[in-house]
C-alpha atoms as a PDB file:
ATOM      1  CA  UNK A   1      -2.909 -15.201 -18.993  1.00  0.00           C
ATOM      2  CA  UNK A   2      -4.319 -12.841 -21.611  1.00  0.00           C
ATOM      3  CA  UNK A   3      -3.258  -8.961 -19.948  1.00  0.00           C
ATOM      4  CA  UNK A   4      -3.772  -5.769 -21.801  1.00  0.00           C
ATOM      5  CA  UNK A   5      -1.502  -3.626 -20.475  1.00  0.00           C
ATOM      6  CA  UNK A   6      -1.422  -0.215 -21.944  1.00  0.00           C
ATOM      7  CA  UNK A   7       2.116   2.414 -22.271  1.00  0.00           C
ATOM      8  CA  UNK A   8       0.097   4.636 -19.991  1.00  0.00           C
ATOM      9  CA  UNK A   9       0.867   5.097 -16.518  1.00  0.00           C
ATOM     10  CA  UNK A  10      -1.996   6.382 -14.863  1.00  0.00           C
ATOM     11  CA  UNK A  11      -2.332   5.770 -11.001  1.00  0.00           C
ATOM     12  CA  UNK A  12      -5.254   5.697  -8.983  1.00  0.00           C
ATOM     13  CA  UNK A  13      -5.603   9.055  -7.364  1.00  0.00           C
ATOM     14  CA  UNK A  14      -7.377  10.154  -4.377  1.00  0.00           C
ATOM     15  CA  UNK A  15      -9.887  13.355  -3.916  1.00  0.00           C
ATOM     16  CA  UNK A  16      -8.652  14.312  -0.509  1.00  0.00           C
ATOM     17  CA  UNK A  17      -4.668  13.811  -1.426  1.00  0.00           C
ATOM     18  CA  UNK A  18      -4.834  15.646  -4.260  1.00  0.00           C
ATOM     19  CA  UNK A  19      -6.550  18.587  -2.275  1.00  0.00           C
ATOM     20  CA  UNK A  20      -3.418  19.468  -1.092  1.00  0.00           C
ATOM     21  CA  UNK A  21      -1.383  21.872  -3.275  1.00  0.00           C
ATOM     22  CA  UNK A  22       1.970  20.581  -2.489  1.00  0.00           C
ATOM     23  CA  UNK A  23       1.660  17.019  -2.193  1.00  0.00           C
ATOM     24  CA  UNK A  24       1.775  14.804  -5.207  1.00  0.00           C
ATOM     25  CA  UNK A  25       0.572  11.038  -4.891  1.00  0.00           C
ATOM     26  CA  UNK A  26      -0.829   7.625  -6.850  1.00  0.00           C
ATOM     27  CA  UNK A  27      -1.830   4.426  -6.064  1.00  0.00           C
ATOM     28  CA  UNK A  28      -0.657   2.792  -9.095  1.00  0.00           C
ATOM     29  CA  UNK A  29      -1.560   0.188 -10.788  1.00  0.00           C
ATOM     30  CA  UNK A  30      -0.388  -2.734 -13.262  1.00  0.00           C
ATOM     31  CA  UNK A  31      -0.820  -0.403 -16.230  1.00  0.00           C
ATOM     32  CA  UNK A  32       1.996   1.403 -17.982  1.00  0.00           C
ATOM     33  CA  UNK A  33       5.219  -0.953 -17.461  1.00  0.00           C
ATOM     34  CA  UNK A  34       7.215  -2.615 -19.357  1.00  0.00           C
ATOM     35  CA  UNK A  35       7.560  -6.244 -17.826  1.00  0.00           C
ATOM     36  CA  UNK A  36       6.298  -9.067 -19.529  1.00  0.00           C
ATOM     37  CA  UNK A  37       4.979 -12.593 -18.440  1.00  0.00           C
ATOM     38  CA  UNK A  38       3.409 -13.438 -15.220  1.00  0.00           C
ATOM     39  CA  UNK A  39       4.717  -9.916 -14.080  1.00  0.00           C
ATOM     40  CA  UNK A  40       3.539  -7.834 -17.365  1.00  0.00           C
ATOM     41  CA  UNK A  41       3.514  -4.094 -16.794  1.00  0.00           C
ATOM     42  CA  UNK A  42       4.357  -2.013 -14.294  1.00  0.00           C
ATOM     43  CA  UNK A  43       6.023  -4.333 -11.492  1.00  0.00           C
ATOM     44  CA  UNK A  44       8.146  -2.676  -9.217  1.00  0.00           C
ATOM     45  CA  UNK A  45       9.188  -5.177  -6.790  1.00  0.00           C
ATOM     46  CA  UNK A  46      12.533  -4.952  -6.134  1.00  0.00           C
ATOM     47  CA  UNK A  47      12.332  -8.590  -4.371  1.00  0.00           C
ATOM     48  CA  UNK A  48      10.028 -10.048  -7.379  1.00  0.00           C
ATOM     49  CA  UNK A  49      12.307 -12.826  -9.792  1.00  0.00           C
ATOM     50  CA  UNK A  50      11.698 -10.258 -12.522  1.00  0.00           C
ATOM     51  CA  UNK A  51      14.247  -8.546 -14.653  1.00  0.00           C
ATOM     52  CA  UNK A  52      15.866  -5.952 -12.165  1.00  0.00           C
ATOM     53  CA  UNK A  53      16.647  -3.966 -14.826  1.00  0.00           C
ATOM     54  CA  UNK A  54      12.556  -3.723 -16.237  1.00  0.00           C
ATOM     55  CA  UNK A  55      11.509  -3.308 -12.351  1.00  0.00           C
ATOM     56  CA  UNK A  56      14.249  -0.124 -12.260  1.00  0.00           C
ATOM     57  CA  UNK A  57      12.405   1.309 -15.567  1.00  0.00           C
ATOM     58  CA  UNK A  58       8.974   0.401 -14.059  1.00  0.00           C
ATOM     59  CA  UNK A  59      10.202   2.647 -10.915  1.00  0.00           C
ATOM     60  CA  UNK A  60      11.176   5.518 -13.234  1.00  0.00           C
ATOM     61  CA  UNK A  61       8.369   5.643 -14.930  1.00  0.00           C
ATOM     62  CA  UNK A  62       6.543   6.522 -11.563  1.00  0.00           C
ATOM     63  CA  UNK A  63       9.110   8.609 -10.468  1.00  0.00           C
ATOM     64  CA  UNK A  64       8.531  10.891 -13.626  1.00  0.00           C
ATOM     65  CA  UNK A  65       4.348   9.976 -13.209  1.00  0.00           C
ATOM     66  CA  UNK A  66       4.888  12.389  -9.904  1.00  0.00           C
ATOM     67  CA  UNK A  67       7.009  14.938 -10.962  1.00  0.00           C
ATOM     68  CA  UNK A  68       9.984  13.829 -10.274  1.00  0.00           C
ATOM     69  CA  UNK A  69      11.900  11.944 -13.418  1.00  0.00           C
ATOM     70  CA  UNK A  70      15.246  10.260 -12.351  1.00  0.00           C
ATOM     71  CA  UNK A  71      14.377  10.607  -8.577  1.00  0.00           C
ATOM     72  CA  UNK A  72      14.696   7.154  -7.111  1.00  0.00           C
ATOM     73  CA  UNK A  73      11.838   5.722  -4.910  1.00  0.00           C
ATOM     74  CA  UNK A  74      12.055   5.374  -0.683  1.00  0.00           C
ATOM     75  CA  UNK A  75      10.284   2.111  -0.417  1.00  0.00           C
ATOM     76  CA  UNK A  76      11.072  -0.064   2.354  1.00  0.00           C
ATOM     77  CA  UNK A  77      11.786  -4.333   2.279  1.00  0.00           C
ATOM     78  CA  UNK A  78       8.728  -4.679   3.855  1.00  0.00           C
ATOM     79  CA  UNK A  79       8.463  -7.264   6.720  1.00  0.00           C
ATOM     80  CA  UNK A  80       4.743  -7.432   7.957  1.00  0.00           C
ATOM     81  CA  UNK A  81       5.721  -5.161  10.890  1.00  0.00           C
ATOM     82  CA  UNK A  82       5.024  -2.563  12.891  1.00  0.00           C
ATOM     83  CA  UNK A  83       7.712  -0.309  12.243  1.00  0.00           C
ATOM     84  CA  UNK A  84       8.186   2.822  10.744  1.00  0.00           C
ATOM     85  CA  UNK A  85      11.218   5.018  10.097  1.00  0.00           C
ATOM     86  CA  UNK A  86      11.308   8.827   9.555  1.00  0.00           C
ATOM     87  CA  UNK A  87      13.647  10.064   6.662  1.00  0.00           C
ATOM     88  CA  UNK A  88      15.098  12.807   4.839  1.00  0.00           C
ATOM     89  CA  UNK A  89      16.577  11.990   2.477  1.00  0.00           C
ATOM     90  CA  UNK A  90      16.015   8.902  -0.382  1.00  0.00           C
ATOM     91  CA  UNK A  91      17.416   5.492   1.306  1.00  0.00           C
ATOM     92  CA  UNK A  92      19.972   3.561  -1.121  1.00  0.00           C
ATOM     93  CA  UNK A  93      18.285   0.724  -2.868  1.00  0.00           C
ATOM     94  CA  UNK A  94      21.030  -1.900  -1.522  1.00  0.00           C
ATOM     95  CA  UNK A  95      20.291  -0.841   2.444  1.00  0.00           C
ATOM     96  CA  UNK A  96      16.398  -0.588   2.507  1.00  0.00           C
ATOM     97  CA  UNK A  97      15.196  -0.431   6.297  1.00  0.00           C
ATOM     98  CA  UNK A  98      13.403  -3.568   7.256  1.00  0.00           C
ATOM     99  CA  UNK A  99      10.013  -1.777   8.085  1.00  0.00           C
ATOM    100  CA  UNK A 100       6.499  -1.317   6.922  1.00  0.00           C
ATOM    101  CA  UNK A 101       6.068   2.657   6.893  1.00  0.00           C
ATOM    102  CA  UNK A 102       7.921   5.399   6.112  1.00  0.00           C
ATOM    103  CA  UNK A 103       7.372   9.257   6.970  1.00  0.00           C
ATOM    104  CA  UNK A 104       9.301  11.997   5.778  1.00  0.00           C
ATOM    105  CA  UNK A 105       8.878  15.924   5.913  1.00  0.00           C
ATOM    106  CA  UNK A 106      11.424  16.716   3.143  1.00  0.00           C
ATOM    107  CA  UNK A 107      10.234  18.228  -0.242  1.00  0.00           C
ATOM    108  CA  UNK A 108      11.357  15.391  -3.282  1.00  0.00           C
ATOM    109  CA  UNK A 109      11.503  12.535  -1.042  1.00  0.00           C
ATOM    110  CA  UNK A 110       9.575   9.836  -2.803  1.00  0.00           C
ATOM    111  CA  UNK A 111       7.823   7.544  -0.281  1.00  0.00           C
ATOM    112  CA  UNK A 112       5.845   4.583  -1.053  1.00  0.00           C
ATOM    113  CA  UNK A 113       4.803   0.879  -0.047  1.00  0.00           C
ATOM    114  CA  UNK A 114       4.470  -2.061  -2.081  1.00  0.00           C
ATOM    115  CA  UNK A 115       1.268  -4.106  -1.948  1.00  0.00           C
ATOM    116  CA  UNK A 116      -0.138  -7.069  -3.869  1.00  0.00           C
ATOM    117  CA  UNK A 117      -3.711  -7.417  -1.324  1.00  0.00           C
ATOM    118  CA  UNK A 118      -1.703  -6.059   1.949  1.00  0.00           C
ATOM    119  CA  UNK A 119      -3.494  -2.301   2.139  1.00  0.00           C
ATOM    120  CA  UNK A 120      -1.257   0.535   1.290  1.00  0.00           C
ATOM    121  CA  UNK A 121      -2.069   3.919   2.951  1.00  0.00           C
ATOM    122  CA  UNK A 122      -0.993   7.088   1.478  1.00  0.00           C
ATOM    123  CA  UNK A 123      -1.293   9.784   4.360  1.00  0.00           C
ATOM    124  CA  UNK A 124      -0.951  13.808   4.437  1.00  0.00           C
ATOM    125  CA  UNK A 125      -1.492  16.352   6.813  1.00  0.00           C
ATOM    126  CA  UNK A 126      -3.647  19.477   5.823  1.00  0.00           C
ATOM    127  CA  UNK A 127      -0.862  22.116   5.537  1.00  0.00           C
ATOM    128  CA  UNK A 128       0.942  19.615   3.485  1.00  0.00           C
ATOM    129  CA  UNK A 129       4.237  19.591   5.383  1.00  0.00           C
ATOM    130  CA  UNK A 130       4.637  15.873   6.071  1.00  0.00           C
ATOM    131  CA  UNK A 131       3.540  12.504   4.294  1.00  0.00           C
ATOM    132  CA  UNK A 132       3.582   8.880   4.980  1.00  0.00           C
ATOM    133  CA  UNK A 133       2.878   5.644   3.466  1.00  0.00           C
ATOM    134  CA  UNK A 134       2.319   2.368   4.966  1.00  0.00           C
ATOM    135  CA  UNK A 135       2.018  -1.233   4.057  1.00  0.00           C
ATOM    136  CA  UNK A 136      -0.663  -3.020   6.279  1.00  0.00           C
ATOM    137  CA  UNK A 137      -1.360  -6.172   5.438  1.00  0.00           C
ATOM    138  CA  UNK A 138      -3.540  -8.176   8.290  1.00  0.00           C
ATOM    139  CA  UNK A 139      -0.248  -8.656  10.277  1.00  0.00           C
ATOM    140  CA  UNK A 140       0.517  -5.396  10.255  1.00  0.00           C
ATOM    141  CA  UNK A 141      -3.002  -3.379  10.701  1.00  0.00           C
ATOM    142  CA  UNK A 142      -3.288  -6.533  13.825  1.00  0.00           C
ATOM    143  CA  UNK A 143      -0.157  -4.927  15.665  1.00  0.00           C
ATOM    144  CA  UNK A 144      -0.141  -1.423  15.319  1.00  0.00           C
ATOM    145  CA  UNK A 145       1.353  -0.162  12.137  1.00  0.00           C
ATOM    146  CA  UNK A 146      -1.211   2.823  11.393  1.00  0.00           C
ATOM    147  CA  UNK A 147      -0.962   4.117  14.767  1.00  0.00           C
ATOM    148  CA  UNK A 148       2.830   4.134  14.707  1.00  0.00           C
ATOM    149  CA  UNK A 149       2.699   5.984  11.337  1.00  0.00           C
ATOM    150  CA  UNK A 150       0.245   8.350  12.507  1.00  0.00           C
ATOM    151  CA  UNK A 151       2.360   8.861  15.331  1.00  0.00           C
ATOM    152  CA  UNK A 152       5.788   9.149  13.479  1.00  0.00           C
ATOM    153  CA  UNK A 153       3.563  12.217  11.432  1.00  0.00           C
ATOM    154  CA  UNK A 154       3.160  13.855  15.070  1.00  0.00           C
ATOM    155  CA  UNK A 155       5.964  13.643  15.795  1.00  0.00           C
ATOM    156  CA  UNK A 156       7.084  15.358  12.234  1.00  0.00           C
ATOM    157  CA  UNK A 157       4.865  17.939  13.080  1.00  0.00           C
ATOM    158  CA  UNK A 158       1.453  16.969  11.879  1.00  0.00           C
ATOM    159  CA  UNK A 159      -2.026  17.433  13.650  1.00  0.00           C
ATOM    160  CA  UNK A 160      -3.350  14.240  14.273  1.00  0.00           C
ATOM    161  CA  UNK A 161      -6.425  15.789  13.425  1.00  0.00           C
ATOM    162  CA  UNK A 162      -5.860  17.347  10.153  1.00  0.00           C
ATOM    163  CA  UNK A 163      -4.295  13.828   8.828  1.00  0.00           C
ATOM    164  CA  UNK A 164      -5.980  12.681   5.513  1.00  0.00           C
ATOM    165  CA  UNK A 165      -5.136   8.725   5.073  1.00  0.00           C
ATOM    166  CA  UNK A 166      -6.161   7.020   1.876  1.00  0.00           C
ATOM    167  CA  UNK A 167      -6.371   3.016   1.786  1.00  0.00           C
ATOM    168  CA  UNK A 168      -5.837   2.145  -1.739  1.00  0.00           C
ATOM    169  CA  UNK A 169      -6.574  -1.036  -3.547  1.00  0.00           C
ATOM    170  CA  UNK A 170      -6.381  -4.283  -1.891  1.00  0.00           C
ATOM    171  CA  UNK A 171      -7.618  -7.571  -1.120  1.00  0.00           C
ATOM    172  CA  UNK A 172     -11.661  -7.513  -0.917  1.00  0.00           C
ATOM    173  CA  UNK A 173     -13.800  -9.739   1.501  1.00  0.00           C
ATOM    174  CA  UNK A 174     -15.248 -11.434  -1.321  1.00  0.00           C
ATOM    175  CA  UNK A 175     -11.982 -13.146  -1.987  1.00  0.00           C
ATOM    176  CA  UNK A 176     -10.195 -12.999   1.306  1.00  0.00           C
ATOM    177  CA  UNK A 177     -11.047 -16.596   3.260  1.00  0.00           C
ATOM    178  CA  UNK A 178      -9.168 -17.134   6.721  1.00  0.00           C
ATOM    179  CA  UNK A 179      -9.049 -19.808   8.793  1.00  0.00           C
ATOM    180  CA  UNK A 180     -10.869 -20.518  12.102  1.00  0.00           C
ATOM    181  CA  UNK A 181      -7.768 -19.966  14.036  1.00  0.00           C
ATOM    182  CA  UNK A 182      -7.691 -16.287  12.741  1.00  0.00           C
ATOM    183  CA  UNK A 183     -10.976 -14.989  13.355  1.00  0.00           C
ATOM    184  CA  UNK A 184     -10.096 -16.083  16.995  1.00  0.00           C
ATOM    185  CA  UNK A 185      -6.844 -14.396  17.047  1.00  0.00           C
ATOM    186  CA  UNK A 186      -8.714 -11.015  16.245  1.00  0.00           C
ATOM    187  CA  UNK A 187     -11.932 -11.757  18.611  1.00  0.00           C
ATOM    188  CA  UNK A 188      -9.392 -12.438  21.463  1.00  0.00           C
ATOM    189  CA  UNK A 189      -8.074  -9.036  21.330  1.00  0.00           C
ATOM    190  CA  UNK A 190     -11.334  -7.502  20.598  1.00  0.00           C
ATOM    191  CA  UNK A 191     -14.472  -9.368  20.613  1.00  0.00           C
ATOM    192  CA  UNK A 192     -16.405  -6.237  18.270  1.00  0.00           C
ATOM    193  CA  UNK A 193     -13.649  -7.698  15.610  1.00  0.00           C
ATOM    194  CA  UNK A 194     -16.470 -10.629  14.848  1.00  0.00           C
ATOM    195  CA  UNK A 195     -17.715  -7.749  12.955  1.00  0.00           C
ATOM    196  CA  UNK A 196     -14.967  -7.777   9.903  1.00  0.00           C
ATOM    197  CA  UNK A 197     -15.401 -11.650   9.480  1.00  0.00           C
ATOM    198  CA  UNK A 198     -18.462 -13.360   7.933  1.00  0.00           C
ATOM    199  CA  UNK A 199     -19.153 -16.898   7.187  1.00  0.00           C
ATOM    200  CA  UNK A 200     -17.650 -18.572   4.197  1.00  0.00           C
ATOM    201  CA  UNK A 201     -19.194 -21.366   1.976  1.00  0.00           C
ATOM    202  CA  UNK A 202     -16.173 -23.217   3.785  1.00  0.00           C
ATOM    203  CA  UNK A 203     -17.511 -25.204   7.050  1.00  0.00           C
ATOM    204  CA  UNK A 204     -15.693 -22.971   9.965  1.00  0.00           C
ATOM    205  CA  UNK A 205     -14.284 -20.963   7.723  1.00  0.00           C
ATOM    206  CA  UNK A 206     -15.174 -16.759   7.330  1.00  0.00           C
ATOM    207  CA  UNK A 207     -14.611 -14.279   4.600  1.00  0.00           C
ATOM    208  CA  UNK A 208     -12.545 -10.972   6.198  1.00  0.00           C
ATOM    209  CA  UNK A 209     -13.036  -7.324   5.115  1.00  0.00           C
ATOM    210  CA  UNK A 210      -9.608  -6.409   5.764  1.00  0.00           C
ATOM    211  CA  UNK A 211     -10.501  -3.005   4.061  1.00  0.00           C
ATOM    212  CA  UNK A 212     -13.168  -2.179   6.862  1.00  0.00           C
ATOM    213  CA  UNK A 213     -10.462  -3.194   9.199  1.00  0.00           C
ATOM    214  CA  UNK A 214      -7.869  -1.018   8.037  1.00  0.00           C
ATOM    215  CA  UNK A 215     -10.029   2.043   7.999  1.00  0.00           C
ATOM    216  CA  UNK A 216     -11.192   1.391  11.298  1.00  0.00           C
ATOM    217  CA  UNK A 217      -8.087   1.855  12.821  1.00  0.00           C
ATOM    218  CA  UNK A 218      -7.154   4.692  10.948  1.00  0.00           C
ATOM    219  CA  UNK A 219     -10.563   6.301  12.260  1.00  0.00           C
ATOM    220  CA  UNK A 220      -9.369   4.994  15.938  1.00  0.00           C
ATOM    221  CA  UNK A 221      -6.332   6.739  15.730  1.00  0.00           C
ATOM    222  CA  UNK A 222      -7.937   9.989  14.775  1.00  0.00           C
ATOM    223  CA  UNK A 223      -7.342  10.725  11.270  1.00  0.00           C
ATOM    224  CA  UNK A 224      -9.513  11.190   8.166  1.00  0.00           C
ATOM    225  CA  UNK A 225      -9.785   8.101   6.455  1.00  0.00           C
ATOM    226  CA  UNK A 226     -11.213   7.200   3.271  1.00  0.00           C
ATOM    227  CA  UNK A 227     -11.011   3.775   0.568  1.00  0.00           C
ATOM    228  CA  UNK A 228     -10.538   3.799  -3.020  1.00  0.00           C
ATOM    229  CA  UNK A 229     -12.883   1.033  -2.950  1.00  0.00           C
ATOM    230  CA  UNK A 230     -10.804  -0.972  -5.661  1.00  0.00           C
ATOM    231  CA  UNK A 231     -10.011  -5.128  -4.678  1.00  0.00           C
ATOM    232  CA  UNK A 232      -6.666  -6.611  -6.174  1.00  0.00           C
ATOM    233  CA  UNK A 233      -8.246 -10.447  -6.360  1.00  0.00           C
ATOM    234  CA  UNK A 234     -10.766  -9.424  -8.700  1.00  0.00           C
ATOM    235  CA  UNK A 235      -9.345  -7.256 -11.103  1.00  0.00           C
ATOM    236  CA  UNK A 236      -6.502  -8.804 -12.643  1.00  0.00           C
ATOM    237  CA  UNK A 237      -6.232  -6.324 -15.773  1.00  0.00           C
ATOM    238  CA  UNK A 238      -5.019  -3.993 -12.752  1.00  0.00           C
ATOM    239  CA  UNK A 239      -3.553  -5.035 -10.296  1.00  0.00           C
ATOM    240  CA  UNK A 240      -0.683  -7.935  -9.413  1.00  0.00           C
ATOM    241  CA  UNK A 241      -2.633 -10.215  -6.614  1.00  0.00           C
ATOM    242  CA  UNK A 242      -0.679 -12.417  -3.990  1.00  0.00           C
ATOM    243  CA  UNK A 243      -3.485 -14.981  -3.035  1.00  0.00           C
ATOM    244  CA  UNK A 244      -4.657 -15.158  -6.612  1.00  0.00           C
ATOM    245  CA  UNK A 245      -1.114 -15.994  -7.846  1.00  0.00           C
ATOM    246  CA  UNK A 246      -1.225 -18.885  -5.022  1.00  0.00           C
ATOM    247  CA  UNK A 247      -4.120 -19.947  -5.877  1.00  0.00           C
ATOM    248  CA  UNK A 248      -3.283 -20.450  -9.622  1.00  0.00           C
ATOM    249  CA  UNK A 249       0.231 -22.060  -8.330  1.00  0.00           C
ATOM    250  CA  UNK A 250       2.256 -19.423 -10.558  1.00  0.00           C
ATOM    251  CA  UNK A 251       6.186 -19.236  -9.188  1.00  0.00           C
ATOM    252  CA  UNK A 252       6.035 -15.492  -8.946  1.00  0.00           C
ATOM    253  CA  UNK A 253       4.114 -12.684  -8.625  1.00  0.00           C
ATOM    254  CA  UNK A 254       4.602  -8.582  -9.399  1.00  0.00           C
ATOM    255  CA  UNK A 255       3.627  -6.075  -6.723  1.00  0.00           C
ATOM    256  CA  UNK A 256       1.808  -2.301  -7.417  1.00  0.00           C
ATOM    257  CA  UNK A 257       3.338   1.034  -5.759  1.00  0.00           C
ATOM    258  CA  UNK A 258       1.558   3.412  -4.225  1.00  0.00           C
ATOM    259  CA  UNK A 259       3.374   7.048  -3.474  1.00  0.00           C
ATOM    260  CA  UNK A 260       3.507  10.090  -2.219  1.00  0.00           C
ATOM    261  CA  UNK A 261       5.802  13.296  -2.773  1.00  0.00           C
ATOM    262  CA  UNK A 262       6.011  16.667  -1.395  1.00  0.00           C
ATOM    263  CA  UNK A 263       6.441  19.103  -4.328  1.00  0.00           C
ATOM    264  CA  UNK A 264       7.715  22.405  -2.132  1.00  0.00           C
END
């Protein structure tokens, strides 16, 4: 593996996010870290085999990317559900909550999901008073984690209609093969779910656009909801990639951030 990774952090940012004068956000990517090897750059997984003490620098580094040096990062141990908690203040990193979302309405909080294909969505209401962040890979999107998020936001105080989500970069359906047995899990539920799955060079085998999938549901559930458009399979100088790593048989694998603050 031949990765340039440059001292620059510079996330991914989103038009309607940064629209919003108090909210701060960034859908990071490998770029700017400090970790070598299979997880060069800016991994932040906390449950990667990496150093813990590079993945704690990696996290500072996009603590002080949003405004916020020496502010420790809200992410989750993510589980593939549908879960979400509300907080208000940062969560210790020893006693993460085993869910896939979090919301807050408090000013500093860092929130943010990890992501290495899953989609992470970045969400803000118009008047910028709360945020949320969600990790939806297919398990998740499949039973209800957007909708509980948006609904946790309601709940805060948000108008579901003045939501803005933002999926950032994840798995494309160029590089995202499933099983038979999947594309009849989804048609079961819904049979205008055939739509997200198209034939793969693979006998009985489809290709899934779990990005068209995710945004669908976002636009369901009544919020404004947009894609970055970038795929983490196919562009390894930027981003850490689950299925690729499998594919190549590598032991490990680092995992991106994407996060959002409330400055005031």
């Amino acid at each position: 593996m031949n990765i340039e990774i440059r001292d620059a952090v510079d996330p991914i940012l989103s038009e309607g996010l940064s629209g919003i004068g108090n909210v701060r956000h960034g859908f990071f990517t490998r770029q700017g870290g400090v970790s070598s090897g299979i997880y060069a750059g800016l991994n932040v997984g906390l449950g990667s085999d990496d150093d813990p003490d590079l993945v704690r620098q990696n996290r500072g580094r996009v603590a002080a990317a949003l405004g916020w040096p020496g502010k420790r990062l809200s992410t989750p141990h993510q589980v593939h559900s549908p879960d979400v908690v509300t907080i208000s203040e940062p969560f210790p990193e020893g006693d993460r909550p085993k869910v896939d979302a979090v919301v807050t309405t408090t000013p500093g909080v860092i929130i943010g999901v990890l992501a290495a294909d899953c989609g992470p969505i970045l969400f803000a209401d118009e008047a910028g008073g709360v945020v949320g962040a969600a990790h939806a890979g297919w398990k998740g999107a499949f039973t209800g984690v957007i909708e509980n998020t948006v609904d946790a936001m309601v709940e805060a105080g948000a108008r579901r209609g003045a939501i803005r989500a933002v999926l950032g970069p994840s798995i494309g359906p160029e590089n995202y093969e499933v099983g038979p047995e999947f594309e009849a899990r989804f048609a079961e539920v819904d049979p205008d779910n055939r739509r997200f799955f198209s034939p793969s060079a693979r006998e009985g085998h489809f290709m899934f656009d779990l990005p068209s999938y995710i945004v669908a549901r976002l636009e369901r559930a009544g919020v404004d909801a947009a894609h970055t458009g970038h795929c983490t399979y196919a562009d390894e100088t930027s981003f850490f990639s689950y299925r690729r790593t499998t594919h190549r048989r590598e032991p490990d694998y680092g995992r991106q951030i994407s996060a959002i603050v409330l400055t005031d």
